[in-house]
Protein backbone atom coordinates (compact mmCIF):
# COMPACT_ATOMS: atom_id res chain seq x y z
CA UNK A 1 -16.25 53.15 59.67
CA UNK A 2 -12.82 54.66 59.79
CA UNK A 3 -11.22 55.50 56.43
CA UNK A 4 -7.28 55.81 55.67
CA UNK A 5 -5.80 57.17 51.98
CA UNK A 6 -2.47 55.86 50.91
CA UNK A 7 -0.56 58.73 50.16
CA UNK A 8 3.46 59.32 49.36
CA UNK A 9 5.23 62.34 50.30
CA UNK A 10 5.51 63.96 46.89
CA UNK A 11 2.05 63.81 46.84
CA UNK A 12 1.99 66.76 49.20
CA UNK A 13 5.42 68.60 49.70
CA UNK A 14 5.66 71.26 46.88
CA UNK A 15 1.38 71.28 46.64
CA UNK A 16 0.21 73.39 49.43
CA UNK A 17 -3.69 72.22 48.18
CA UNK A 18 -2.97 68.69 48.64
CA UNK A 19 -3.45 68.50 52.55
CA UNK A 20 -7.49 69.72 52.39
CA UNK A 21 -8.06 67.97 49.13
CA UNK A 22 -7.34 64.59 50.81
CA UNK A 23 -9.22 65.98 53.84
CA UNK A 24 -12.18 66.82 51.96
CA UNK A 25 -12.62 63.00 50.73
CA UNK A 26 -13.68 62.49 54.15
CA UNK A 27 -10.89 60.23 55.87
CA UNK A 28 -9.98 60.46 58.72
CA UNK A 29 -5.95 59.13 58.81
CA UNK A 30 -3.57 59.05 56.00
CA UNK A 31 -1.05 56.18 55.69
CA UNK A 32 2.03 58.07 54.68
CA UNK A 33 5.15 56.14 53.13
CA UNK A 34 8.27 56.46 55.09
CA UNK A 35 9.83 53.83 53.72
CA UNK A 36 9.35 52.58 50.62
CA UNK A 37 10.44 50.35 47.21
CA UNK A 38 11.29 52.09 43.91
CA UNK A 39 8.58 53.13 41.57
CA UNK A 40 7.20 55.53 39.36
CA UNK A 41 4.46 57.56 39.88
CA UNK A 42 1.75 59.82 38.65
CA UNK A 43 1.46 63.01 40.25
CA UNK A 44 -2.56 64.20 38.41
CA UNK A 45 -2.53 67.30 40.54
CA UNK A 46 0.76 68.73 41.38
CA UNK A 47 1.51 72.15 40.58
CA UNK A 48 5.26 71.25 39.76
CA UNK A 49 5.56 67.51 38.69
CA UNK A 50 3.30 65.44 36.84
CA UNK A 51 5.83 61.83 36.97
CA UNK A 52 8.03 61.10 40.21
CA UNK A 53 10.66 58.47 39.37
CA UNK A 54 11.71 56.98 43.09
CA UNK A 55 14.93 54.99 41.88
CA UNK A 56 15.50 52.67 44.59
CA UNK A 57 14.21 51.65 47.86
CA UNK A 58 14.68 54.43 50.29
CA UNK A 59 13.61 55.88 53.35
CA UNK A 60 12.19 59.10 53.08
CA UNK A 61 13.42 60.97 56.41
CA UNK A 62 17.41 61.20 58.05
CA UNK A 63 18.25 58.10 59.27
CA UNK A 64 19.49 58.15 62.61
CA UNK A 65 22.35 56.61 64.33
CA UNK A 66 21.76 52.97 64.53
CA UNK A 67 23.14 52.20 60.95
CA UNK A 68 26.93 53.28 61.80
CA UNK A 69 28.96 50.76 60.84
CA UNK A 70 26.82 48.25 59.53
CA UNK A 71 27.07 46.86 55.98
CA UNK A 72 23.21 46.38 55.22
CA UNK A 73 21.18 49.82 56.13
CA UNK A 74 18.64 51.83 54.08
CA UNK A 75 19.54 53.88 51.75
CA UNK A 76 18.58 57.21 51.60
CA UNK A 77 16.04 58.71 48.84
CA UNK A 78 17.57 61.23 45.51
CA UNK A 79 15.67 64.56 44.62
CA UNK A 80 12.13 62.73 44.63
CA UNK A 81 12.01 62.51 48.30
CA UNK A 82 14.68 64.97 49.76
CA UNK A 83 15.27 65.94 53.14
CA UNK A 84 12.78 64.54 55.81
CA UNK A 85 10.73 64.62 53.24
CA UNK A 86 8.37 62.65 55.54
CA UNK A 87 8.11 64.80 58.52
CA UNK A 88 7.18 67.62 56.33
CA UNK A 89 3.97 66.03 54.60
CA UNK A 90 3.24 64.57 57.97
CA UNK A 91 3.12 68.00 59.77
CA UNK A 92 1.36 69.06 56.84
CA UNK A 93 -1.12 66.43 57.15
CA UNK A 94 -1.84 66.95 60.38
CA UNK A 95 -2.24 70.54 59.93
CA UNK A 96 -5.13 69.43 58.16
CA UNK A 97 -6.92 67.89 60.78
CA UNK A 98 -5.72 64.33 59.46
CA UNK A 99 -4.17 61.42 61.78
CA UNK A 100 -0.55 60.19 59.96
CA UNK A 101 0.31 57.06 60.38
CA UNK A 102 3.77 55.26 58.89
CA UNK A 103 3.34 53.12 55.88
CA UNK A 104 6.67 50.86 56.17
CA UNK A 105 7.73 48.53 53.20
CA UNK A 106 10.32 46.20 54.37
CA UNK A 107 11.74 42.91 52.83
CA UNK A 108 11.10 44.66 48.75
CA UNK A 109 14.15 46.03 48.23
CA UNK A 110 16.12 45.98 44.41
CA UNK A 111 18.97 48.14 45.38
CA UNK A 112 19.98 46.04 48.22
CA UNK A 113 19.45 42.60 46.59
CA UNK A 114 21.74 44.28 43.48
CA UNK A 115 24.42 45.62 45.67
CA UNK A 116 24.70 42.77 48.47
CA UNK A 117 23.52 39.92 45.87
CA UNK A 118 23.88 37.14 48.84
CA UNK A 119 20.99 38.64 50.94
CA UNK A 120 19.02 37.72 48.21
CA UNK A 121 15.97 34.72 47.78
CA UNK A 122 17.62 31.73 45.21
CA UNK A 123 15.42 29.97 43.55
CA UNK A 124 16.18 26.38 42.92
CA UNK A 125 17.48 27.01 39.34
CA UNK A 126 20.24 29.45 41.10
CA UNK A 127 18.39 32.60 40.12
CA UNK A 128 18.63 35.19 42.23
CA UNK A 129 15.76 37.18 42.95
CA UNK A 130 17.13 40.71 43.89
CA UNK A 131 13.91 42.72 44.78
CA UNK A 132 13.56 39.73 47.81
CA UNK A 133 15.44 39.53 50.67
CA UNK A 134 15.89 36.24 52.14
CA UNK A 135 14.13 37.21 55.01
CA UNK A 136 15.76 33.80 56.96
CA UNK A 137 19.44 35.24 57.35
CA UNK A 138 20.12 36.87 60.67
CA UNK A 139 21.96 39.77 59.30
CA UNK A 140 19.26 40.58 56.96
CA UNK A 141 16.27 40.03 59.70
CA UNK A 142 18.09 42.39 61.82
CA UNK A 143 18.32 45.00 59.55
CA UNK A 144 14.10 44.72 58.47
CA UNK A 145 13.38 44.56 62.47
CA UNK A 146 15.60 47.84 63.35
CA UNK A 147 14.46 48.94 59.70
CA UNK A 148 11.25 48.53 60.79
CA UNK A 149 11.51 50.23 63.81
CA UNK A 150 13.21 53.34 63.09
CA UNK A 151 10.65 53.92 59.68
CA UNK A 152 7.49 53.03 61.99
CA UNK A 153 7.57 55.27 64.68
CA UNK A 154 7.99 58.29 62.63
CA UNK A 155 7.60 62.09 65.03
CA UNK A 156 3.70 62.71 64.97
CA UNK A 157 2.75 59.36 63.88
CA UNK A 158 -0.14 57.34 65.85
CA UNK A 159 0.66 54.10 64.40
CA UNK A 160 2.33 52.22 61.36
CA UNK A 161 1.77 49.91 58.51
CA UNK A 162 3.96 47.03 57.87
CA UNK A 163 4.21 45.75 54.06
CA UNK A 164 6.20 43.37 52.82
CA UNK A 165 6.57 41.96 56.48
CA UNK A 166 7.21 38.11 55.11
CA UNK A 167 8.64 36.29 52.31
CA UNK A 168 8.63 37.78 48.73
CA UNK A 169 9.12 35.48 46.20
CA UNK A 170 8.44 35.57 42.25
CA UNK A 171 5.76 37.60 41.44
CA UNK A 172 6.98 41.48 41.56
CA UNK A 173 5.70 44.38 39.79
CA UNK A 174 8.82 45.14 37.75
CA UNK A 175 9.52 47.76 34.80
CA UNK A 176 9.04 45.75 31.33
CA UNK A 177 8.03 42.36 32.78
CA UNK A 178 7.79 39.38 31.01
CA UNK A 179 7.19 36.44 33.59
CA UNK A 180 3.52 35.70 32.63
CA UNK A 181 4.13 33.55 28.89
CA UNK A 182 3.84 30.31 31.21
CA UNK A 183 0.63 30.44 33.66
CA UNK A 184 2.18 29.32 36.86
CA UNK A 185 -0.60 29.08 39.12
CA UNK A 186 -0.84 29.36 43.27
CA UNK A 187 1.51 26.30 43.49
CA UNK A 188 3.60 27.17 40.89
CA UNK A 189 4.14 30.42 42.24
CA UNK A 190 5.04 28.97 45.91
CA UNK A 191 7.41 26.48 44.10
CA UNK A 192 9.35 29.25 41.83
CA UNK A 193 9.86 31.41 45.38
CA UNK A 194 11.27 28.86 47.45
CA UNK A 195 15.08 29.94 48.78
CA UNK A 196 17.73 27.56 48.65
CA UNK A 197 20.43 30.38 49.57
CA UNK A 198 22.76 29.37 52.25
CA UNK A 199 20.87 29.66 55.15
CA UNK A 200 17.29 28.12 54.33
CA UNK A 201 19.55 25.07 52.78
CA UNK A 202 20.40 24.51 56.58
CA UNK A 203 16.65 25.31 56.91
CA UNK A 204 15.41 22.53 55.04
CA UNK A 205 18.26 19.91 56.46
CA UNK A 206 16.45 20.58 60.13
CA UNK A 207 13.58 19.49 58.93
CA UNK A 208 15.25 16.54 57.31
CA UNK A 209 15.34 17.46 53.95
CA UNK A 210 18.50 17.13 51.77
CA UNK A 211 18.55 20.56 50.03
CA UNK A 212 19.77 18.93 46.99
CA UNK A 213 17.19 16.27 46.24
CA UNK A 214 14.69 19.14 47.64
CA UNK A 215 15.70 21.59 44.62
CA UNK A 216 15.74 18.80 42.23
CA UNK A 217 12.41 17.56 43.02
CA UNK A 218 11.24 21.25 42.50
CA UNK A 219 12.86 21.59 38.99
CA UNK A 220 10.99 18.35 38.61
CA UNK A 221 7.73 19.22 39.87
CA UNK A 222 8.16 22.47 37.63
CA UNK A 223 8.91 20.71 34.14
CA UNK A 224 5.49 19.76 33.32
CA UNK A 225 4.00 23.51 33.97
CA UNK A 226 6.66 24.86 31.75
CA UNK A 227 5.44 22.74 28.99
CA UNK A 228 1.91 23.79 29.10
CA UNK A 229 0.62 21.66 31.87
CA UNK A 230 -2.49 23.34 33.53
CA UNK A 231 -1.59 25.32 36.56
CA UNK A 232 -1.86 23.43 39.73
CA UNK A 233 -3.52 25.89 42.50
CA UNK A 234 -3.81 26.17 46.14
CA UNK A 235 -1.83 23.78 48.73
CA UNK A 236 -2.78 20.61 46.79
CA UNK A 237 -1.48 21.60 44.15
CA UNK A 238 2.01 21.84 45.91
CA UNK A 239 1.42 18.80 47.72
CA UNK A 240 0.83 17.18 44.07
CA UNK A 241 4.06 18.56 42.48
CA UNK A 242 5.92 18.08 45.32
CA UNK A 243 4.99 15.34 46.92
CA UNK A 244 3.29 16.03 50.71
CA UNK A 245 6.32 15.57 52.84
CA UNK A 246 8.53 17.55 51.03
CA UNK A 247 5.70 20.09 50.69
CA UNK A 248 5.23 20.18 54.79
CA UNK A 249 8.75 20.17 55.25
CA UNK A 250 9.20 23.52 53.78
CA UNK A 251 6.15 25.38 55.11
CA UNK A 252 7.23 24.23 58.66
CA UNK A 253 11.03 26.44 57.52
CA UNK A 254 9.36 29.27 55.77
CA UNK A 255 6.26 29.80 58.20
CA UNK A 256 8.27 29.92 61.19
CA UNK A 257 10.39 32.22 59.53
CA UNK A 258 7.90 34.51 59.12
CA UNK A 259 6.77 34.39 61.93
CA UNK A 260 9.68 34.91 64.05
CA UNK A 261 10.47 38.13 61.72
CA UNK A 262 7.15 39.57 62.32
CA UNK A 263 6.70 39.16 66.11
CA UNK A 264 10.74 40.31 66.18
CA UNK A 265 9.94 43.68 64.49
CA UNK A 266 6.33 44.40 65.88
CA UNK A 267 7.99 44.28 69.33
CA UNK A 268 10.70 46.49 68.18
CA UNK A 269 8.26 48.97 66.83
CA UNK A 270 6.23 48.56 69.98
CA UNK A 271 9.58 49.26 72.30
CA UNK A 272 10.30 52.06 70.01
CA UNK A 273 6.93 53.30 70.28
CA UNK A 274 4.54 55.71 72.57
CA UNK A 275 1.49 54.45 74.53
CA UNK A 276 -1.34 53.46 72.05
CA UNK A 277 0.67 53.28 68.83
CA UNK A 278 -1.41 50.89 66.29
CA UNK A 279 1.08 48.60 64.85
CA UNK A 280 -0.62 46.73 61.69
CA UNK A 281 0.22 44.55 58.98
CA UNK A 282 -0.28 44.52 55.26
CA UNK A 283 -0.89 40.63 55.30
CA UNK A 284 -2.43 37.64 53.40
CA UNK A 285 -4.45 34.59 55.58
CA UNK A 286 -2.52 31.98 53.52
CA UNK A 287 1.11 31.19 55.02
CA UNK A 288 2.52 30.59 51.86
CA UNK A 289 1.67 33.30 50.11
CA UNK A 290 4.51 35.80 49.27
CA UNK A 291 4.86 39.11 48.38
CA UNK A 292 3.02 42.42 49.79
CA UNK A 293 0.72 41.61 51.58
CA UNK A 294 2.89 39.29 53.94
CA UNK A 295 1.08 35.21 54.00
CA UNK A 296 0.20 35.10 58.32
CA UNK A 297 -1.43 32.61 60.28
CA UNK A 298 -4.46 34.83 61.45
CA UNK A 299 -4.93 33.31 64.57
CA UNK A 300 -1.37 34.23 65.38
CA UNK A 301 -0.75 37.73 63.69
CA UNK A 302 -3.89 39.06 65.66
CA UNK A 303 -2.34 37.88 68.83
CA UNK A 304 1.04 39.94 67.98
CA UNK A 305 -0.31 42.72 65.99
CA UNK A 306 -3.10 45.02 67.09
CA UNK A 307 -5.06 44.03 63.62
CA UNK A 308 -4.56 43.82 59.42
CA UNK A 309 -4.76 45.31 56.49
CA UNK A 310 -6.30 42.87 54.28
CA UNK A 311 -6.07 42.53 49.93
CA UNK A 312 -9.63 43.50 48.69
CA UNK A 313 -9.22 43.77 44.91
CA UNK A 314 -10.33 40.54 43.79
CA UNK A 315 -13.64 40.70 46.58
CA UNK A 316 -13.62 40.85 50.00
CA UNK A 317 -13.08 36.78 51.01
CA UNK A 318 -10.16 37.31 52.25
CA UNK A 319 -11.27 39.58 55.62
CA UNK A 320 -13.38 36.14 56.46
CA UNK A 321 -10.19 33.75 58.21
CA UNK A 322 -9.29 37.08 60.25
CA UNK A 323 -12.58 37.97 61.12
CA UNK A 324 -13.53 34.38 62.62
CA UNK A 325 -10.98 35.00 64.88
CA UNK A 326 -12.98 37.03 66.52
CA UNK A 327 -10.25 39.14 68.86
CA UNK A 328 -12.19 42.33 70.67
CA UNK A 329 -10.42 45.38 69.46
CA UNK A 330 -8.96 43.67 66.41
CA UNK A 331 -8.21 46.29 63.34
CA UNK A 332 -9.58 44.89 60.85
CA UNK A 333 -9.14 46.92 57.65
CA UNK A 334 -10.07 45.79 54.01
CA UNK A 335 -8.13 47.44 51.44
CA UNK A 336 -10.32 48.53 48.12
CA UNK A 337 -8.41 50.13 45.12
CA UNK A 338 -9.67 53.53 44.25
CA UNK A 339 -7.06 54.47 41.27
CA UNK A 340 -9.56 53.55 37.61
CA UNK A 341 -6.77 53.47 35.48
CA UNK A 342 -5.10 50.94 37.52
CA UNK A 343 -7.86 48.16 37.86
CA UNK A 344 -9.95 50.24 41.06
CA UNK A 345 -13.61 50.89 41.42
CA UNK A 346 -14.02 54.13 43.50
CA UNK A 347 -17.33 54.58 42.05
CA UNK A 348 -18.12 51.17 43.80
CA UNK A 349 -16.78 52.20 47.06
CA UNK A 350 -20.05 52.13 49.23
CA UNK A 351 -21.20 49.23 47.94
CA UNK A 352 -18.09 46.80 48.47
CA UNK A 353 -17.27 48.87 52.15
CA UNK A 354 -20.65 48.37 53.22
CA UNK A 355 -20.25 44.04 52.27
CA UNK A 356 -17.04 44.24 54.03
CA UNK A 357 -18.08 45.55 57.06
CA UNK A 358 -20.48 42.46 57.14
CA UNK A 359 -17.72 40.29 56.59
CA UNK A 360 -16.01 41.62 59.66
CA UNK A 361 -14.21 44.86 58.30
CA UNK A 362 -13.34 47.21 60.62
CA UNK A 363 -11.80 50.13 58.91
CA UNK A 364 -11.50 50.65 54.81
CA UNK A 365 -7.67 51.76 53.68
CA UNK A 366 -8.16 53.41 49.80
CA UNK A 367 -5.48 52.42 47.53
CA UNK A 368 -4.35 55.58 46.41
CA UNK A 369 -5.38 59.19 46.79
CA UNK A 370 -2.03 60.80 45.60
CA UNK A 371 -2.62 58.57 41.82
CA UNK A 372 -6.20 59.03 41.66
CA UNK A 373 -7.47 60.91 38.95
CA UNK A 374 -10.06 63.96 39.93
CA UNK A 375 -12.69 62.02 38.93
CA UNK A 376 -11.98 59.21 41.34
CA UNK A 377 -11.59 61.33 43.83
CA UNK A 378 -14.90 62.68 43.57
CA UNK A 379 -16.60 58.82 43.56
CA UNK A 380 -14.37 58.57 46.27
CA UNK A 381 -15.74 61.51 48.69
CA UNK A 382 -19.40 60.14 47.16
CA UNK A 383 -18.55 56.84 48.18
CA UNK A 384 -17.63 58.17 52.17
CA UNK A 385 -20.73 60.40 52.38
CA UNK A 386 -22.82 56.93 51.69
CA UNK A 387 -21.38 54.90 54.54
């Protein structure tokens, strides 16, 4: 069962150990970022760093020519990732007997939503959500397809890893957050990350909505969960607040969204692309779901897309819709955290691959071996010598 290890760049430029230590786990490929969202992160093992503080989203190599001129383009990454900072963990990588492939995050982007504040998701209050594109306006789905293009097929990459290929909405990992005092639920959730910028306002009219009464009825439907109301979950829930036609109405906008942005940027990848490059996505089997791990129809991603990597943390259910599809050659990969201190169970790792290989997991993907404390690590390369 084929293995991949997250793994950022500063994890291995500077650290001339870290290339057979990730080796030695027994993986065989390493998902390395090449583009990726602001954060800060533990370095356990570097000889020079101990905290890298990434403070925007950037791509993490020279980006080439295709950006001159245009107002929205990626921006490029400070001291933590200098250079092609990429290219030279990749080559190191490699040098270590591992297979690289591009780990892409795409429509999660702060520094963009701060400095070009109309590409951004509205909610229907008016708040602007700044770490989510509005992934329905064409200038902003051109620059994630050519984005995703250009970060994907990185030189001596074999195939990519597309997060954040769909709609991100509310939830976000954010410095000091304070979001959870009201318990929002599934529906909630889907309620508080519908757009009503300019463009999905046209949206909803052609599917005969009035985007007025639409973001009403959602401040509506919202009232009773801010005052304490049980969380409604999953899509009755939504149906309930917001009443079923209003409900379909703007799943029919938002999932063909989607889904016109991802088959849009895995064919640009694919043009950009060698023979046999693996083109995945980081996705969700629920439309509606935001964030990450992009929601997908499964039927339809696997027909794009040569496979998935699926959520794992809460249990392995979610590989099932993906698996019943039941395409030959489908990558399949369930996604397990590895990282203790951050809610993983590498010491578990046999255990939960082995029930999601009979679930229909192809691969495994180990969330993350750059944060990973030694100790994980070594549960980790126990883990791989049991499957």
């Amino acid at each position: 069962m084929k293995a991949s290890a997250f793994v950022y760049p500063w994890d291995v430029n500077g650290d001339p150990e870290a290339p057979g230590r990730i080796a030695a786990l027994g993986v065989d490929q390493v998902t390395l970022a090449s583009a990726y969202h602001s954060t800060r992160a533990l370095t356990p093992r570097h000889p020079h760093h101990r905290i890298v503080t990434a403070e925007h989203a950037a791509v993490l190599y020279p980006a080439d020519g295709r950006w001159q001129g245009r107002e929205l383009r990626p921006y490029p990454a400070g001291d933590w990732a200098p250079g092609d900072a990429f290219g030279e963990a990749a080559a190191a990588l490699a040098g270590a007997g591992l297979e690289v492939h591009t780990w892409v995050v795409l429509a999660h982007n702060s520094r963009l939503g701060a400095e070009h504040p109309d590409t951004s998701v509205v909610n229907a209050y008016g708040d602007r959500y700044p770490w989510a594109p509005c992934i329905a306006q064409t200038a902003t789905h051109a620059y994630l397809v050519d984005l995703a293009a250009e970060a994907a097929v990185r030189p001596g990459a074999h195939g990519t890893e597309l997060e954040s290929l769909g709609w991100y909405g509310l939830q976000h990992l954010h410095a000091h957050d304070k979001t959870a005092g009201v318990p929002l639920g599934d529906a909630g959730q889907y309620l508080m990350s519908l757009c009503f910028c300019p463009t999905c306002r046209e949206g909803y009219g052609a599917q005969g909505l009035d985007a007025d009464e639409l973001a009403a009825a959602v401040r509506a439907a919202l009232e009773p969960l801010w005052q304490g109301t049980v969380a409604a979950e999953g899509w009755a829930g939504v149906e309930k607040l917001l009443g079923e036609s209003n409900a379909t109405a703007t799943r029919a906008w938002r999932d063909e969204t989607a889904r016109t942005l991802q088959e849009a940027a895995v064919q640009a990848v694919r043009r950009a692309a060698p023979d046999g490059f693996q083109v995945l996505l980081h996705a969700d089997p629920v439309t509606y779901h935001c964030g990450a791990n992009a929601g997908v129809d499964p039927a339809h991603i696997l027909s794009v897309a040569d496979g998935v990597v699926v959520p794992c943390a809460g249990g392995p259910g979610l590989l099932t819709p993906f698996a019943e599809q039941g395409r030959e050659g489908a990558v399949i990969a369930a996604n397990f955290g590895v990282v203790s201190g951050m809610g993983g169970s590498p010491g578990t790792l046999a255990s939960d691959a082995a029930r999601a290989r009979e679930l229909g997991a192809t691969e495994i993907r180990l969330y993350h071996a750059g944060l990973a404390s030694d100790g994980d690590l070594v549960a980790v390369r126990e883990g791989l010598a049991g499957l």
